[in-house]
Protein backbone atom coordinates (compact mmCIF):
# COMPACT_ATOMS: atom_id res chain seq x y z
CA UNK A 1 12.90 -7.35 18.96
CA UNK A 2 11.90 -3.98 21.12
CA UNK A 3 9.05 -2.70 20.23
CA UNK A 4 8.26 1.32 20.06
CA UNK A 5 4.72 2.85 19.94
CA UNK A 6 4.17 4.46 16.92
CA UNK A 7 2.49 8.01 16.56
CA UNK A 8 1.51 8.57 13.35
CA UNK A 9 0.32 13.03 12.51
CA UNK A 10 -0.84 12.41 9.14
CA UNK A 11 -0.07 15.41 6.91
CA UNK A 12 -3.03 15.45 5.18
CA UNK A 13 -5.08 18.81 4.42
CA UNK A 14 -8.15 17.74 5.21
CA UNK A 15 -7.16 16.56 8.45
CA UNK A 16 -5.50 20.12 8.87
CA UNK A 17 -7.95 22.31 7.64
CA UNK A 18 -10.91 20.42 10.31
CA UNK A 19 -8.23 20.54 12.79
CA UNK A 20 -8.13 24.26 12.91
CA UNK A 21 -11.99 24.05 12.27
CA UNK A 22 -12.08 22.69 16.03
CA UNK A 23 -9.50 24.76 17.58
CA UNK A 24 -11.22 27.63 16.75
CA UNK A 25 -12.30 28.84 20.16
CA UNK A 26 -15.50 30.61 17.67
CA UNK A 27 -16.95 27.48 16.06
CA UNK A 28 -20.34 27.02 16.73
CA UNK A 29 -21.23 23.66 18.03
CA UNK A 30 -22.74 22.00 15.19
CA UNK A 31 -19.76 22.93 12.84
CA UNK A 32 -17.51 21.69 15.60
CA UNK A 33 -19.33 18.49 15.62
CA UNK A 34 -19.13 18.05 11.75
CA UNK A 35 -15.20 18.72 12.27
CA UNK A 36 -14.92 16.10 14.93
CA UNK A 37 -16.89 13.93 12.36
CA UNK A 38 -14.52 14.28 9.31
CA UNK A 39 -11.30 14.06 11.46
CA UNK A 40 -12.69 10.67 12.45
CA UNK A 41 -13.48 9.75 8.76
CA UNK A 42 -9.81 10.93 7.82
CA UNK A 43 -7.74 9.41 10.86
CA UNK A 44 -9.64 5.98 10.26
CA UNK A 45 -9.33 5.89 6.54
CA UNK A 46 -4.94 6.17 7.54
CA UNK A 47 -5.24 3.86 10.44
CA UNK A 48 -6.84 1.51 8.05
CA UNK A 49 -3.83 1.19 5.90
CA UNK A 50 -1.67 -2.28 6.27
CA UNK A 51 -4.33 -3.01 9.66
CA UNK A 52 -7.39 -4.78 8.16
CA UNK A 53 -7.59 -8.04 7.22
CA UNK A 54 -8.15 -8.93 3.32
CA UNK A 55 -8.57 -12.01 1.42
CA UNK A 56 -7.87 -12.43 -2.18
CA UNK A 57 -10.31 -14.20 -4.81
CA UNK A 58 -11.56 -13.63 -8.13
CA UNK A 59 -14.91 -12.00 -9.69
CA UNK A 60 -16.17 -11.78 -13.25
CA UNK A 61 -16.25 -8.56 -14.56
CA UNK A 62 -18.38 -7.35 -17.53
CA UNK A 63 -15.44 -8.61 -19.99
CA UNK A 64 -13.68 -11.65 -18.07
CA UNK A 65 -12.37 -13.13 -14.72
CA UNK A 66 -9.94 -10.98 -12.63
CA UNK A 67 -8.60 -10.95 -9.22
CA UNK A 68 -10.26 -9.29 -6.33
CA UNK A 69 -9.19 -8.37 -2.72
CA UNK A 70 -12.08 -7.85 0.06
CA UNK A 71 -12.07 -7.11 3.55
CA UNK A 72 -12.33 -10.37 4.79
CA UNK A 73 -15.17 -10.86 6.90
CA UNK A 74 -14.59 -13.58 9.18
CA UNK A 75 -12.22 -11.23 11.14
CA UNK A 76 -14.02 -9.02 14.02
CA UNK A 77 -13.48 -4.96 13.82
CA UNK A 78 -14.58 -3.86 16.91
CA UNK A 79 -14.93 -0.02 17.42
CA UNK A 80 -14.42 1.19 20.81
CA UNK A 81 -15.58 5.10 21.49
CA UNK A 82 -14.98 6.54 24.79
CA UNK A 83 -18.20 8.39 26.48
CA UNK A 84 -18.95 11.05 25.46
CA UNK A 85 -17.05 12.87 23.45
CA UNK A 86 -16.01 9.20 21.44
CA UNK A 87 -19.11 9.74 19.51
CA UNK A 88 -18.11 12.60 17.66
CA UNK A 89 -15.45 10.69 15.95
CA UNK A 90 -17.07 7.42 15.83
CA UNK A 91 -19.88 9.01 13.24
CA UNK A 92 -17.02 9.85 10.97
CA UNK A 93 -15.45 6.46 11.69
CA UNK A 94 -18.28 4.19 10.89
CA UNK A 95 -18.32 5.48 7.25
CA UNK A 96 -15.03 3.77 7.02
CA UNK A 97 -15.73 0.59 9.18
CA UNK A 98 -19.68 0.79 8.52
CA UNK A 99 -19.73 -3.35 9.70
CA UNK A 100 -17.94 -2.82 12.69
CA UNK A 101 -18.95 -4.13 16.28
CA UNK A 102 -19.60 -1.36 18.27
CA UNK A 103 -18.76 -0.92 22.68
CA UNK A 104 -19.82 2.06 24.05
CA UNK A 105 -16.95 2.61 26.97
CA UNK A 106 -18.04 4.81 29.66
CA UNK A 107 -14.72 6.78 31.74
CA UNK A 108 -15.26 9.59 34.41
CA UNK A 109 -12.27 11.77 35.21
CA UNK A 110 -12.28 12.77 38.74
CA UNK A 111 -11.82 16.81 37.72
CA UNK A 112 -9.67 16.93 41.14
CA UNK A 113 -7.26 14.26 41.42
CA UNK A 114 -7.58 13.52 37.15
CA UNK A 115 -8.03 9.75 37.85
CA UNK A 116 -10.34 7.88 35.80
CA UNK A 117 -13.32 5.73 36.72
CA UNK A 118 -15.17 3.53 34.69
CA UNK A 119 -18.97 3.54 34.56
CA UNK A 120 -20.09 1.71 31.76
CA UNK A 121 -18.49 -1.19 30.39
CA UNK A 122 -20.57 -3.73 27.30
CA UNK A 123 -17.62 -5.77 26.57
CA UNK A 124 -17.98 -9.67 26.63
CA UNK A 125 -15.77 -12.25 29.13
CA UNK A 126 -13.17 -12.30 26.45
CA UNK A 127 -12.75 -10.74 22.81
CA UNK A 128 -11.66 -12.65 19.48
CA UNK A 129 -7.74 -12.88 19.90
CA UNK A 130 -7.96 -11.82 16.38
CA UNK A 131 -10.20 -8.76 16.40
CA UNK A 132 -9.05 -5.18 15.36
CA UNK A 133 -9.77 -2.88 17.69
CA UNK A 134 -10.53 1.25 16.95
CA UNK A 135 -10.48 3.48 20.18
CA UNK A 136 -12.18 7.01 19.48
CA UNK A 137 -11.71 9.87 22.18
CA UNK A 138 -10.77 13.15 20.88
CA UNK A 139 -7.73 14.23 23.30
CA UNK A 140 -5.10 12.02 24.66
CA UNK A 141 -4.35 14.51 27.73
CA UNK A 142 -2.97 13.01 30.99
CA UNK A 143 -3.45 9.23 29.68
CA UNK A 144 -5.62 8.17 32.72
CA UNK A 145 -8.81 7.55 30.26
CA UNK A 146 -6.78 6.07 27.35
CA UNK A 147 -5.14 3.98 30.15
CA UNK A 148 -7.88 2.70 31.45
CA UNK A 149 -9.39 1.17 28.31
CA UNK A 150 -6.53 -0.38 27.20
CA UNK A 151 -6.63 -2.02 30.53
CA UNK A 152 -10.30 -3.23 30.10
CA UNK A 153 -9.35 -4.50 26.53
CA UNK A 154 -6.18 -6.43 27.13
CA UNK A 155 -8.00 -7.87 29.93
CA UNK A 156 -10.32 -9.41 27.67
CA UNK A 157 -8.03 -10.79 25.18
CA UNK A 158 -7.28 -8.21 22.68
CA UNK A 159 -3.58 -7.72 21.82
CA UNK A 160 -2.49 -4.08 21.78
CA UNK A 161 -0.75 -5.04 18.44
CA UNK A 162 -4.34 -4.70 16.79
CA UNK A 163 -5.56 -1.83 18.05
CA UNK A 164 -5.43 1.57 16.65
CA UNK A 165 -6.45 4.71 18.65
CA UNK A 166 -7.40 7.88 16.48
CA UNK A 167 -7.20 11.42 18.59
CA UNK A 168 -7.78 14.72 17.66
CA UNK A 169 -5.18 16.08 19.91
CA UNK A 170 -2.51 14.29 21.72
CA UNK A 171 0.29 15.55 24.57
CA UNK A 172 3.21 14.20 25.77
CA UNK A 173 1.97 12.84 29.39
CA UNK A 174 -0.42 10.35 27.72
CA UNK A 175 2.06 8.87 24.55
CA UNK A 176 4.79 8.67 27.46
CA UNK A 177 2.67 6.31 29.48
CA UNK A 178 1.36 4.17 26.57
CA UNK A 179 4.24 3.70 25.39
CA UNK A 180 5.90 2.19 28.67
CA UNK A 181 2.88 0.21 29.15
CA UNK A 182 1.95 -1.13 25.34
CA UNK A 183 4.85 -0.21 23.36
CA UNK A 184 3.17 -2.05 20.30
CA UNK A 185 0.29 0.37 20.00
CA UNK A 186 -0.60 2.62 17.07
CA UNK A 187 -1.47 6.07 17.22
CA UNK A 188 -3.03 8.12 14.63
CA UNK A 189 -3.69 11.91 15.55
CA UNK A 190 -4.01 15.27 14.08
CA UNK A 191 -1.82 16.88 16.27
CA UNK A 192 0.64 16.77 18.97
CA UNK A 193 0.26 19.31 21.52
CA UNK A 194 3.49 21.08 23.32
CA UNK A 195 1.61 20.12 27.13
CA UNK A 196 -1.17 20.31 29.88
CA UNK A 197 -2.49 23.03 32.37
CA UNK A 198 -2.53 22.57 35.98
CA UNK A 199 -6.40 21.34 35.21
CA UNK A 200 -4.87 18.44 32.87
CA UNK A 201 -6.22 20.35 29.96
CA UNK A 202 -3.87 19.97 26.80
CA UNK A 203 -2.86 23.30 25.84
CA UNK A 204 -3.33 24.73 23.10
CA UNK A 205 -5.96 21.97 22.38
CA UNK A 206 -9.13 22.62 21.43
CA UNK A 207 -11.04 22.43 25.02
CA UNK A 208 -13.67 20.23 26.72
CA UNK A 209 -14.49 18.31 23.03
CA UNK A 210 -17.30 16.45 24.50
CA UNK A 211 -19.06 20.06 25.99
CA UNK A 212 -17.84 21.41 22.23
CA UNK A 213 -19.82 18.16 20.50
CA UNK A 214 -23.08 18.78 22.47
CA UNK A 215 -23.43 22.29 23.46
CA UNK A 216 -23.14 22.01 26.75
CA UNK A 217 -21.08 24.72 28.37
C-alpha cells in the first residue's frame, strides 16, 4: 500500500474568521495571541477526530445502565510545541488534550542559510511506540524546523502514523518535503499559502508569529 501525506484545511468558520484575525498586518498583539490560541483549540479539536484512543464500557445513569466510550487513558498523548511561537497554539490545544504530556522543543533557524538547529530538546531515550503525538508551530515555511522534529521524534520511537501537526499557515516547500520523507503524516492547517520570499517567509502569511505572540518587533 503507498502511503500519501494528508493535508487536511478544515472549512470551518471559526478557523476562518481567527485566521484573518492573524493575518491582519493591524492586530494588536494580545488579540493576535488570543487568535493563535483559538486556531489551536479548533485545529486540535479536527485532528482529534478518528486519532485518539477510546475504550468502551458502561456507566449508570440516573435511570439505568448504558454504554459509555472514554478516552482511554493508558495510551500516552504527548504534545510537542516548537519554541517559541508553539506556545501560542499549545494554550488553545491543551483545552482539548488538557492530560497531555507536554516537550517543550527548542529549533533556531539560521536567518542566513534557513537551516535549523536545535537547542533544547526534554524528550526521553525512547517514546511509547504507542503514543500520539501533537506538533504545534504556527507556519510550515521552508520545512527545515518541522523537519527537524520529526527527526528527533522518530528517533525516539514514535511512528509518524500517530502524529498530527496543526499549523496556522502552511506552503508548498515544507508539505513537499514531509511528504517524501513521512508520507504517513497528518496535517491539519488553516491555510495553504501560494509560496516563500527570498527570506523563507511564507507569503502572504501572517509574519514572524512568534514576534506577533509576544510583542517583540
Amino acid at each position: 500500500m503507498t502511503l500519501q501525506l494528508r493535508v487536511y484545511v478544515p472549512p470551518h468558520p471559526l478557523i476562518k474568521h481567527w485566521l484573518g484575525v492573524a493575518r491582519d498586518a493591524g492586530t494588536p498583539p494580545a488579540l493576535f495571541k488570543s487568535a493563535i490560541k483559538e486556531l489551536g483549540r479548533w485545529l486540535t479539536y479536527e485532528a482529534a477526530r478518528e486519532w485518539l484512543p477510546t475504550m468502551e464500557t458502561t456507566v449508570q445513569s440516573p435511570l439505568s445502565e448504558c454504554p459509555a466510550t472514554f478516552i482511554n487513558p493508558e495510551v500516552p498523548v504527548v504534545a510537542v510545541p516548537i519554541l517559541r511561537a508553539g506556545l501560542g497554539l499549545l494554550e488553545g490545544a491543551q483545552t482539548v488534550l488538557p492530560n497531555a504530556s507536554i516537550y517543550h522543543l527548542g529549533i533556531v533557524r539560521d536567518e542566513k542559510t534557513l537551516e535549523p538547529t536545535c537547542y533544547l530538546n526534554p524528550f526521553p531515550e525512547k517514546f511509547d511506540p504507542l503514543s500520539r503525538v501533537l506538533i504545534t508551530d504556527p507556519m510550515l515555511a521552508t520545512g527545515g524546523t518541522i523537519m527537524k522534529a520529526m527527526e528527533e521524534l522518530t528517533f525516539r520511537g514514535i511512528d509518524a502514523s500517530l502524529v498530527r501537526i496543526i499549523s496556522v499557515v502552511a506552503a508548498p516547500p515544507a508539505l513537499q518535503k514531509l511528504s517524501v520523507a513521512y508520507p504517513s503524516l497528518n496535517i491539519y492547517t488553516a491555510i495553504i499559502d501560494e509560496g516563500l520570499n527570498s527570506q523563507g517567509y511564507i507569503v502572504p502569511g501572517l509574519g514572524d508569529a512568534g514576534d506577533r505572540t509576544f510583542g517583540t518587533f
